[in-house]
Protein backbone atom coordinates (compact mmCIF):
# COMPACT_ATOMS: atom_id res chain seq x y z
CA UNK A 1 0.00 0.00 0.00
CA UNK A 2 1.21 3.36 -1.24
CA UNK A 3 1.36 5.24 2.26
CA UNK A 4 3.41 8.47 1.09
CA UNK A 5 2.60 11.05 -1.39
CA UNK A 6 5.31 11.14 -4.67
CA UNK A 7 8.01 13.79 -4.63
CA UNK A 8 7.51 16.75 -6.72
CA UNK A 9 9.03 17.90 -9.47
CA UNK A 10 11.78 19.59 -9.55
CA UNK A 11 11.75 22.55 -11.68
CA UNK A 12 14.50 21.62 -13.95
CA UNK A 13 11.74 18.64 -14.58
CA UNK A 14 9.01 20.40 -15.16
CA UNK A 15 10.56 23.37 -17.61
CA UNK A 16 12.21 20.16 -19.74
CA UNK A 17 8.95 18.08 -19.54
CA UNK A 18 6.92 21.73 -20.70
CA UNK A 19 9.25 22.34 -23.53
CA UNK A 20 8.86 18.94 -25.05
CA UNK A 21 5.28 19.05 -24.59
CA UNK A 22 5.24 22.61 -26.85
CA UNK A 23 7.51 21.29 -29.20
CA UNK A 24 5.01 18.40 -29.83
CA UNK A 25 2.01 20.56 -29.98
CA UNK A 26 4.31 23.22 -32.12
CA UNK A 27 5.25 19.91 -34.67
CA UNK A 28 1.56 18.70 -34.51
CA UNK A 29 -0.61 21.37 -35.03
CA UNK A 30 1.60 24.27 -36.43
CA UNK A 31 1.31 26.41 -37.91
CA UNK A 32 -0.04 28.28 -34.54
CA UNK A 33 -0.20 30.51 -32.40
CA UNK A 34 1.18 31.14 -29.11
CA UNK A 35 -2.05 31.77 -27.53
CA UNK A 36 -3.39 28.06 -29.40
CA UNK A 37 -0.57 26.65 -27.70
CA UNK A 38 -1.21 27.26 -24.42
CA UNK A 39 -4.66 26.10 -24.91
CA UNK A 40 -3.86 23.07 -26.78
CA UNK A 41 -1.45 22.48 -23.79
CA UNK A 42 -2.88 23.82 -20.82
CA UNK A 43 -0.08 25.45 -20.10
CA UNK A 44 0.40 29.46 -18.74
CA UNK A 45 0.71 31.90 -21.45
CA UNK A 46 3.33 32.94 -19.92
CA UNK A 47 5.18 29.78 -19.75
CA UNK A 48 4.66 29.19 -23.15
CA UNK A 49 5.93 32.85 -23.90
CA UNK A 50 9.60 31.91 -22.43
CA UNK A 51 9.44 28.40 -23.73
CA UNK A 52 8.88 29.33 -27.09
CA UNK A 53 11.54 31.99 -27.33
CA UNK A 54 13.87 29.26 -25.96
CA UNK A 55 13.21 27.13 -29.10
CA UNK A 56 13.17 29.39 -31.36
CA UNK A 57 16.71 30.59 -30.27
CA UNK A 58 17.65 27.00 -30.40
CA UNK A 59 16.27 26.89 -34.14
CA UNK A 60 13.66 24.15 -33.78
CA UNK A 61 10.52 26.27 -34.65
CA UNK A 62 10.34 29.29 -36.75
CA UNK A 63 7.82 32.10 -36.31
CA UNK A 64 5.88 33.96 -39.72
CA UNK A 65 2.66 36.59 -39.80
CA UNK A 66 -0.08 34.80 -39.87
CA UNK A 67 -1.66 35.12 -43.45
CA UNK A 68 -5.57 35.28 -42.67
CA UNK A 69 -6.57 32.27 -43.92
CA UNK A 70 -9.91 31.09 -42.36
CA UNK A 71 -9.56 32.38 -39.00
CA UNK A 72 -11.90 35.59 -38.17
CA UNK A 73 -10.42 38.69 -37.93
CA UNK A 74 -9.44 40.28 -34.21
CA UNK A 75 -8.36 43.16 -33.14
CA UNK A 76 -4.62 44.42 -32.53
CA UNK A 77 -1.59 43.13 -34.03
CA UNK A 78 -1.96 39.96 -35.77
CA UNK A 79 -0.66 36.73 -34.11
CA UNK A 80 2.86 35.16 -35.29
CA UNK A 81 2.23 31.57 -36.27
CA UNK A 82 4.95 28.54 -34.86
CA UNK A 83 5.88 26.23 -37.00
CA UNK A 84 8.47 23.51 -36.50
CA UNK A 85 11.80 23.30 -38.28
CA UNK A 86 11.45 20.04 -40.47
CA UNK A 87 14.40 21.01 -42.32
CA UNK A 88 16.40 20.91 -39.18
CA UNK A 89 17.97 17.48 -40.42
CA UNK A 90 16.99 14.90 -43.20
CA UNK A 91 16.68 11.42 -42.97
CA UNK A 92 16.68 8.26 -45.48
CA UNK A 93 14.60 5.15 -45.50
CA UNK A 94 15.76 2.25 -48.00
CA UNK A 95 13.91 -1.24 -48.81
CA UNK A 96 15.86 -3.71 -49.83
CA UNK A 97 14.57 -5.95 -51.36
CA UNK A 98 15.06 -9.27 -53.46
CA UNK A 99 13.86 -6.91 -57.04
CA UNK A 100 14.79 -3.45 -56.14
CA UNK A 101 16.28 -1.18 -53.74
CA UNK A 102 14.43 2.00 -53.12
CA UNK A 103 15.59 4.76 -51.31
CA UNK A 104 13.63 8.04 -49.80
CA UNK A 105 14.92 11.18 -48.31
CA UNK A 106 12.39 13.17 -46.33
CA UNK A 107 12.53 15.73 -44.06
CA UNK A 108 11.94 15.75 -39.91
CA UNK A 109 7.94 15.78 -40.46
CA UNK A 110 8.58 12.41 -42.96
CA UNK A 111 7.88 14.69 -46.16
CA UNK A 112 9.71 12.67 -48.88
CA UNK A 113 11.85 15.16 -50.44
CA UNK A 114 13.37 12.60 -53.62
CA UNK A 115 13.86 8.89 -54.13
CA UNK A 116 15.78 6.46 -55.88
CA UNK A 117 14.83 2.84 -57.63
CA UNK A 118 17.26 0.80 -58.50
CA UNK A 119 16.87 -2.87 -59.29
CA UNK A 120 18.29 -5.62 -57.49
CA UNK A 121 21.03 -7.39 -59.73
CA UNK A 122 20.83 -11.16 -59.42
CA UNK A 123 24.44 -11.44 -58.77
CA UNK A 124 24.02 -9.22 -55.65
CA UNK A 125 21.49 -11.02 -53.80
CA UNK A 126 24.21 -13.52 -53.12
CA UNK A 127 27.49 -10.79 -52.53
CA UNK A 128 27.14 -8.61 -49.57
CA UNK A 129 29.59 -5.75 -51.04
CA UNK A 130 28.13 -5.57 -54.29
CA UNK A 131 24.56 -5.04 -52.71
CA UNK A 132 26.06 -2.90 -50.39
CA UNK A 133 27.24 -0.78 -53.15
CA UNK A 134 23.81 -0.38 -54.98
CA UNK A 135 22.49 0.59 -51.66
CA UNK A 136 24.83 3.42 -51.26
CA UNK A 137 24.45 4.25 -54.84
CA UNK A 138 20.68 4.36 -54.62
CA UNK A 139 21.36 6.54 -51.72
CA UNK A 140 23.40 8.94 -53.33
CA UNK A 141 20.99 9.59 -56.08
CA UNK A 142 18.63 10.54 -53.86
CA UNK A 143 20.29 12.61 -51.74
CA UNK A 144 21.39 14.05 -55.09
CA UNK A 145 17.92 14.34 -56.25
CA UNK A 146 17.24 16.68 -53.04
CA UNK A 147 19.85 18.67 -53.25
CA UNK A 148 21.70 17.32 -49.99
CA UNK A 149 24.39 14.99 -49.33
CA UNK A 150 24.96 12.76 -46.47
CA UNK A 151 26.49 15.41 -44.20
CA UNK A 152 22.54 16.59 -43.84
CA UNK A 153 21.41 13.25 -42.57
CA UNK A 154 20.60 12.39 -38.78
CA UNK A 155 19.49 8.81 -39.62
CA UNK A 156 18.92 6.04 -41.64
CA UNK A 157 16.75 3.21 -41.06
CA UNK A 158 16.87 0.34 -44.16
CA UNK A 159 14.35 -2.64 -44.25
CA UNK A 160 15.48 -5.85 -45.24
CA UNK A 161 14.15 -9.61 -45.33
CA UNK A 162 14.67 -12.11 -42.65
CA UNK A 163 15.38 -11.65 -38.85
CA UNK A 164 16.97 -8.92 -37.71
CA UNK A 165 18.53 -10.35 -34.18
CA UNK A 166 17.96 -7.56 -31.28
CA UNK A 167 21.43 -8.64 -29.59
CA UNK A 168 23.65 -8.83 -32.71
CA UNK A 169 22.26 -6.87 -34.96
CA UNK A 170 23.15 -9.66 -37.56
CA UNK A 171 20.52 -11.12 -40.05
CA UNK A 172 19.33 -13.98 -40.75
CA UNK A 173 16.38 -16.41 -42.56
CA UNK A 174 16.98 -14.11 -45.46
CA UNK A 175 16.80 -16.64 -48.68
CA UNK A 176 15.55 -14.07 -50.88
CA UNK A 177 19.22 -12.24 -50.06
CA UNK A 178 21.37 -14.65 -48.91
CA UNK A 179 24.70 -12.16 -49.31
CA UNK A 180 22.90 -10.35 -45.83
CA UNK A 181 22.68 -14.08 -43.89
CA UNK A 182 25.54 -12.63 -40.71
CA UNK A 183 25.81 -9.39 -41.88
CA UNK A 184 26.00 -6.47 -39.21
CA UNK A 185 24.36 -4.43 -42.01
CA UNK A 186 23.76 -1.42 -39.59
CA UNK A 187 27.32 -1.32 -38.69
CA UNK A 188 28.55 -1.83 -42.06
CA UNK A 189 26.38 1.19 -43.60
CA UNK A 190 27.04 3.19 -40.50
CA UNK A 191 30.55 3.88 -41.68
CA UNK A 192 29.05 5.21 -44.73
CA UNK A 193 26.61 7.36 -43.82
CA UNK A 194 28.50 8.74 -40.38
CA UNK A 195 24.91 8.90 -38.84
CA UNK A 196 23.14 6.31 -36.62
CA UNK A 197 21.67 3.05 -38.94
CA UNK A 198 18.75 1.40 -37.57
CA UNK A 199 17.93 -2.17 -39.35
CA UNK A 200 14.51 -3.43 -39.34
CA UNK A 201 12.20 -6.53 -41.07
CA UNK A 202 10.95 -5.33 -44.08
CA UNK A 203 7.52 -6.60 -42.73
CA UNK A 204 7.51 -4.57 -39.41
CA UNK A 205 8.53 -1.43 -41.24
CA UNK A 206 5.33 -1.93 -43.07
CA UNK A 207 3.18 -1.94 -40.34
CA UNK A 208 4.35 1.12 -38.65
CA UNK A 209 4.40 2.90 -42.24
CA UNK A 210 0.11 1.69 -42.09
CA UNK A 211 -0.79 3.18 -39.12
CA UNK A 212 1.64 6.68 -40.11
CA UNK A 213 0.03 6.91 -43.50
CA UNK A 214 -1.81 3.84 -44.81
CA UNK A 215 -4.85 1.97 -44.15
CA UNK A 216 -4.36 1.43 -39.76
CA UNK A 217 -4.37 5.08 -38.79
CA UNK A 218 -5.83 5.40 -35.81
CA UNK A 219 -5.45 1.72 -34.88
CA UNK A 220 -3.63 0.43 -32.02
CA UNK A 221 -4.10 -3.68 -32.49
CA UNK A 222 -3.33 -4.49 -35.72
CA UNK A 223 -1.39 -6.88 -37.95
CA UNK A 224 0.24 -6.94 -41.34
CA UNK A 225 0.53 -9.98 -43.15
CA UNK A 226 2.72 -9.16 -46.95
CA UNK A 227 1.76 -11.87 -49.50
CA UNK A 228 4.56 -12.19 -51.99
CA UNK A 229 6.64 -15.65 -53.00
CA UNK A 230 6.79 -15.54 -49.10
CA UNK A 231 4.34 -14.70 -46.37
CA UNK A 232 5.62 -12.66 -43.62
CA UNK A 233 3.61 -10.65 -40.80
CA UNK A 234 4.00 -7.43 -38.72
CA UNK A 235 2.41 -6.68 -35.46
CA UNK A 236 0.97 -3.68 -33.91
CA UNK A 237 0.33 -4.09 -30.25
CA UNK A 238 -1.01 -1.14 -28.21
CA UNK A 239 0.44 1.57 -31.73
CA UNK A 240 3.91 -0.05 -30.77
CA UNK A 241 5.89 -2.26 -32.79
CA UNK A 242 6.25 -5.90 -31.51
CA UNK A 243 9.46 -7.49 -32.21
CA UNK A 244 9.86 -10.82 -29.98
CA UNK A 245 12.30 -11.84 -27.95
CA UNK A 246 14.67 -12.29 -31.34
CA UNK A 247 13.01 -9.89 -33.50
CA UNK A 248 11.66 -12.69 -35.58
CA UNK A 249 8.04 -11.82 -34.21
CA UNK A 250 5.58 -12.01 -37.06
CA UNK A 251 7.58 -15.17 -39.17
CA UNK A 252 4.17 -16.32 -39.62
CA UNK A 253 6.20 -18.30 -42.99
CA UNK A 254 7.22 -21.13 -40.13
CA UNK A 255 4.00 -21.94 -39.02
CA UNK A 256 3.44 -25.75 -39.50
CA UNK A 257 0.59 -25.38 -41.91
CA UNK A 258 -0.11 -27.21 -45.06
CA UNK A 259 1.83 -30.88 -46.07
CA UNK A 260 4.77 -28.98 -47.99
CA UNK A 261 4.80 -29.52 -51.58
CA UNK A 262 7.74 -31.28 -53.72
CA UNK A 263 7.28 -28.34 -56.31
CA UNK A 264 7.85 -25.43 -53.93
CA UNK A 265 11.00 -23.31 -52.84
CA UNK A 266 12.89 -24.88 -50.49
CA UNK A 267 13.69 -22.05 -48.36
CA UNK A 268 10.44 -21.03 -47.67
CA UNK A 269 8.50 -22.62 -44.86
CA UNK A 270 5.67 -24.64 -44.97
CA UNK A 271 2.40 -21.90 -44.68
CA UNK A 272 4.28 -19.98 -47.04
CA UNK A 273 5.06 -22.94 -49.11
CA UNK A 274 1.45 -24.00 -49.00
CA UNK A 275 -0.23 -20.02 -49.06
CA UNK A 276 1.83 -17.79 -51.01
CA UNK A 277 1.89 -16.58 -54.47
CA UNK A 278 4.00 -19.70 -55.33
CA UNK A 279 1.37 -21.74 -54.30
CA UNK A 280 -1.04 -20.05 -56.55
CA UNK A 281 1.20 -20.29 -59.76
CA UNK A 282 2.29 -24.17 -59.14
CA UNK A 283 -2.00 -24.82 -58.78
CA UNK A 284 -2.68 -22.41 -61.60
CA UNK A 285 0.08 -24.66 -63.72
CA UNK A 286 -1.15 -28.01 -62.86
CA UNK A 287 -4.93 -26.59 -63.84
CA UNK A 288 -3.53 -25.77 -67.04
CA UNK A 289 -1.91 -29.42 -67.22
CA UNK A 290 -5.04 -30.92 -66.77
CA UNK A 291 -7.26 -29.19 -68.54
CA UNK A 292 -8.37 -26.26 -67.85
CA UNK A 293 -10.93 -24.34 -70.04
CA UNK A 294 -7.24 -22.41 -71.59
CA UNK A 295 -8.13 -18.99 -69.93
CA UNK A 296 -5.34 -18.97 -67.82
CA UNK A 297 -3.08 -19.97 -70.51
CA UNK A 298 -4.35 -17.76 -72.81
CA UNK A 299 -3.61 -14.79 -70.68
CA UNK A 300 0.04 -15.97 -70.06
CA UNK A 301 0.24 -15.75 -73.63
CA UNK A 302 0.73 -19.08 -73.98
CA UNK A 303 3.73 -20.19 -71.81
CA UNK A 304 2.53 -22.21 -68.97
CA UNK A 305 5.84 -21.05 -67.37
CA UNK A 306 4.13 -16.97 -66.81
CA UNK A 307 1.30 -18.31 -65.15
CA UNK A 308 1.55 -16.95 -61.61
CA UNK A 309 -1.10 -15.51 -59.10
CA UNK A 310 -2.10 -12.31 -61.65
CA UNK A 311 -2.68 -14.32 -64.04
CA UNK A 312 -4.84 -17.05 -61.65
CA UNK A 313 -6.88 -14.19 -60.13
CA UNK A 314 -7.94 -12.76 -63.86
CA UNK A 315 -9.05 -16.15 -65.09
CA UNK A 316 -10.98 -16.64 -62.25
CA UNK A 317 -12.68 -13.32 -62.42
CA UNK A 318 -13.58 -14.46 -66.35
CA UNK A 319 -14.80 -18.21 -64.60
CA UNK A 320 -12.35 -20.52 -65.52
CA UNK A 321 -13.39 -23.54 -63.01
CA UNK A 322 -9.81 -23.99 -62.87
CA UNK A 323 -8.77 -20.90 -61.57
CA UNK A 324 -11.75 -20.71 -59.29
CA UNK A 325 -11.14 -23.47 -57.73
CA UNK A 326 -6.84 -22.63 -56.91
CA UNK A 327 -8.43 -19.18 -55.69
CA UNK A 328 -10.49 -20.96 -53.27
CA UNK A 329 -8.07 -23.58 -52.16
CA UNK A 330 -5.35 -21.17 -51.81
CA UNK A 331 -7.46 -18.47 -49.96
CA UNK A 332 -8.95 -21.36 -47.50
CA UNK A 333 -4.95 -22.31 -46.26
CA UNK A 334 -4.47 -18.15 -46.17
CA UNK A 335 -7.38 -17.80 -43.73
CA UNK A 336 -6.09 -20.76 -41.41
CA UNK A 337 -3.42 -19.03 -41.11
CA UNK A 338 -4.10 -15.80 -40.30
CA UNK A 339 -7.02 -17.36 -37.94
CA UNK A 340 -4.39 -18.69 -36.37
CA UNK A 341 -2.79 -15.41 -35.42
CA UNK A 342 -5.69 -14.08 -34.65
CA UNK A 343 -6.68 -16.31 -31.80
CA UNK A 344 -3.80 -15.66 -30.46
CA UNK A 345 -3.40 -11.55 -30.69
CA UNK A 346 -7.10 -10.64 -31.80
CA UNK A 347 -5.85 -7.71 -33.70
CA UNK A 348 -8.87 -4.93 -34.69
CA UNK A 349 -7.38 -5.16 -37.98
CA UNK A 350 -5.30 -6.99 -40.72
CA UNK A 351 -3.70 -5.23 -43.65
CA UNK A 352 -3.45 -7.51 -46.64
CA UNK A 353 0.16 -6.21 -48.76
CA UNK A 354 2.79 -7.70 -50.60
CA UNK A 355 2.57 -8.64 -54.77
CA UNK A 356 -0.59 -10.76 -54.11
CA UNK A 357 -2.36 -7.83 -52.51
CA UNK A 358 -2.74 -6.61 -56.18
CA UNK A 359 -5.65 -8.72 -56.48
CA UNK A 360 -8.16 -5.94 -54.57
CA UNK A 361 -11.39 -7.34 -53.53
CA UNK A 362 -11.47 -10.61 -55.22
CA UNK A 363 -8.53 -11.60 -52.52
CA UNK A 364 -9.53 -9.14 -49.86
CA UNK A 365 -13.42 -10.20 -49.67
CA UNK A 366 -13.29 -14.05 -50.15
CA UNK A 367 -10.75 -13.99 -47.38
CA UNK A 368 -12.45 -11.92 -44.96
CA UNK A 369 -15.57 -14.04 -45.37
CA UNK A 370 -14.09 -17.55 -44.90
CA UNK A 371 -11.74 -16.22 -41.86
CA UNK A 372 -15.59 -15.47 -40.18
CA UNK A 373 -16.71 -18.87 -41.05
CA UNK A 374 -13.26 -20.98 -38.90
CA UNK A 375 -13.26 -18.41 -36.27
CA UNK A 376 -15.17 -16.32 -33.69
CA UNK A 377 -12.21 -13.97 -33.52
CA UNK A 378 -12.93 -11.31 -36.61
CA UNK A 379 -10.80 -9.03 -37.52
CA UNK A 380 -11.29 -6.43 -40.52
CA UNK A 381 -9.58 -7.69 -43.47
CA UNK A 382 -8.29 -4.34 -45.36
CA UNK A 383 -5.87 -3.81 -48.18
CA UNK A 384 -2.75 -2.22 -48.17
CA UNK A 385 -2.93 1.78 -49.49
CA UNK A 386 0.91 2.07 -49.32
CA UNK A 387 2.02 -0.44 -52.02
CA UNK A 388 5.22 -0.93 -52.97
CA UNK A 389 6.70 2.22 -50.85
CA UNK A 390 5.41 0.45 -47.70
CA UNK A 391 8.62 -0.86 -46.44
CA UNK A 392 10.45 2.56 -47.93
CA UNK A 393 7.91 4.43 -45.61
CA UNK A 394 8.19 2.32 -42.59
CA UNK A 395 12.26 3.41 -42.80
CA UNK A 396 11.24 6.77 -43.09
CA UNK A 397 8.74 6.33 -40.14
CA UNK A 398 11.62 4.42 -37.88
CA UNK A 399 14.21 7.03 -38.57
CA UNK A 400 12.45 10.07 -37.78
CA UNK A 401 10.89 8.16 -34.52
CA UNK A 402 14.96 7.79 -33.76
CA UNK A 403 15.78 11.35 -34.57
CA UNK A 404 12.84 12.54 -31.97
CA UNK A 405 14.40 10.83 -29.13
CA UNK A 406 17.10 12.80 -29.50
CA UNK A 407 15.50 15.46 -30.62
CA UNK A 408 12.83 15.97 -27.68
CA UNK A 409 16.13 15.08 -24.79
CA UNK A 410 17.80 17.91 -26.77
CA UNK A 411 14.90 20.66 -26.42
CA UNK A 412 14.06 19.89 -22.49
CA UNK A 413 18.07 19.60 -21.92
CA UNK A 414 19.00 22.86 -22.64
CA UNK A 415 16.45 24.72 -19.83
């Protein structure tokens, strides 16, 4: 039993925890005034006052007249509108990926400024330097692009495949890159960029880039499961990012669904093996084989070998029986899986992404609908808004997040 009352603050506390809290409202809301802020924050106007002038000397917020805009006219001088100073310091997200490497520069608010595609070269998936190199080049013509160069960067965060371990820092269960299996890749692009690298599963970035900008604003409990030749997941618990004990939270691939299949990738696991947009193009195939009404072929213009989960969904949508039925079978194993998940972290939500996403409704409805029918746990099956710049976002997301905590301990540190 709590028997004595907590000590106060001290007022070195309280002027640090007040300037952070203006700052926030200052980044949020500006531009506004100083009279909005203290009414946004509860604070004194008079408090604000002296905090604000102490930022402002510090260069993190700028002042300008206030233009009119919608706000009825007063009496006496017009009010100088805060805004924060974005351009403060620049940061870069990058997605690596198996097909191409895509880097973004944005400012402190996450406004991308320029990016950079590049494809992924086959020969690099396997060499560390000489995807390493594309990285930095991609980065570079970027930065470029902007107008900046890496001396203006405060952080990079780069999303990759496979397990990023928490301890080491090292990756690994990366097939789709095996040149990154052991690498230290934060330490190694550190020493290029001379600014803190954070390193994060291309999956999880996704996540946190859907509830920044994509389809889970607003939502606290959700999870992101990215359909490509893989299946991977990211998960949302309470707005934070879960990463497990090993950061390999979300490997939803592993799960010990479906017999396995002699035809499939052998580095994938078995739900992926079994669910993924392999499994629709080795169904879609053996259709064809054994007879299918030709629609499928027909749109992979003839060569059994381009028949892949596009091409399944669109001869489905025409009614090719074949096709109908791999969508179905394929969709049924999905749903296990992500009832599975479900049970266990009853998300509000689950953002559908990845290649296979592409299919809109005809994936996203059937899904939703057979998940209700295994389980009483229901999420809202949505698609992903973000596309491919969903992992690119997420780094953008992560590296501003680790600019603000340094940020924020700067602007209360210096009262």
């Amino acid at each position: 039993m709590i028997t004595r009352d907590p000590p106060a603050a001290s007022p070195a506390l309280l002027r640090r925890l007040n300037s952070q809290h203006v700052l926030r409202t200052i980044r949020e809301r500006g531009p506004i005034s100083r009279g909005d802020v203290a009414a946004a924050t509860g604070l004194s106007k008079p408090t604000v006052k002296e905090v604000v002038e102490l930022l402002l000397d510090a260069g993190y917020v700028r002042e300008s007249a206030a233009d009119g805009g919608s706000r009825p006219p007063r009496p006496g001088r017009p009010p100088r509108l805060l805004t924060f100073s974005a351009d403060l310091g620049y940061v870069l997200g990058i997605d690596i990926g198996a097909n191409k490497i895509l880097a973004l520069v944005a400012d402190l608010n996450g406004d991308v400024l320029a990016s950079q595609r590049l494809p992924t070269a086959a020969e690099a998936r396997a060499d560390t330097g000489e995807l390493l190199a594309a990285v930095r080049a991609a980065a570079r013509e970027a930065l470029g692009t902007a107008g900046l160069d890496r001396g203006a960067l405060e952080a990079v965060a780069v999303g990759t495949p496979g397990v990023v371990d928490r301890a080491s820092r090292r990756i690994s269960l990366a097939p789709q890159l095996p040149g990154l299996e052991g690498t230290d890749l934060a330490g190694r692009l550190a020493r290029s960029f001379g600014c803190p690298v954070l390193v994060e599963n291309e999956v999880h970035l996704s996540v946190l880039a859907e509830r920044w900008r994509g389809a889970a604003q607003g939502i606290d409990d959700a999870f992101y499961v990215q359909i490509g030749v893989g299946i991977g997941g990211g998960v949302l618990i309470g707005g934070e990012l879960y990463r497990g004990a090993s950061g390999a939270a979300g490997e939803i691939g592993y799960l010990p669904l479906g017999d396995g299949d002699p035809g499939a990738d052998g580095g994938l696991g078995p739900f992926e093996q079994s669910a993924g947009g392999g499994a629709f193009a080795r169904l879609g195939r053996r259709a064809v084989l054994a007879g299918s009404d030709g629609t499928m072929l027909r749109l992979a213009n003839g060569d059994i070998a381009n028949v892949d989960a596009e091409v399944v969904f669109a001869a489905a949508a025409s009614g090719d029986p074949g096709a109908v039925r791999v969508v179905e079978e394929v969709l049924d194993r999905l749903a296990r899986g992500i009832a599975a998940v479900g049970c266990v972290l009853d998300p509000a939500t689950v953002i559908v992404g990845g290649g296979v996403s592409k299919a809109g409704e005809p994936l996203r409805g059937p899904l939703e609908r057979r998940l209700r029918e295994l389980v009483p746990v229901r999420p809202r099956i949505v698609l992903s808004v973000l596309g491919e710049e969903a992992v690119a976002l997420g780094a953008v997301r992560r590296a501003v997040q680790a600019v603000d905590e340094r940020l924020f301990a700067f602007a209360g540190a210096g009262q």
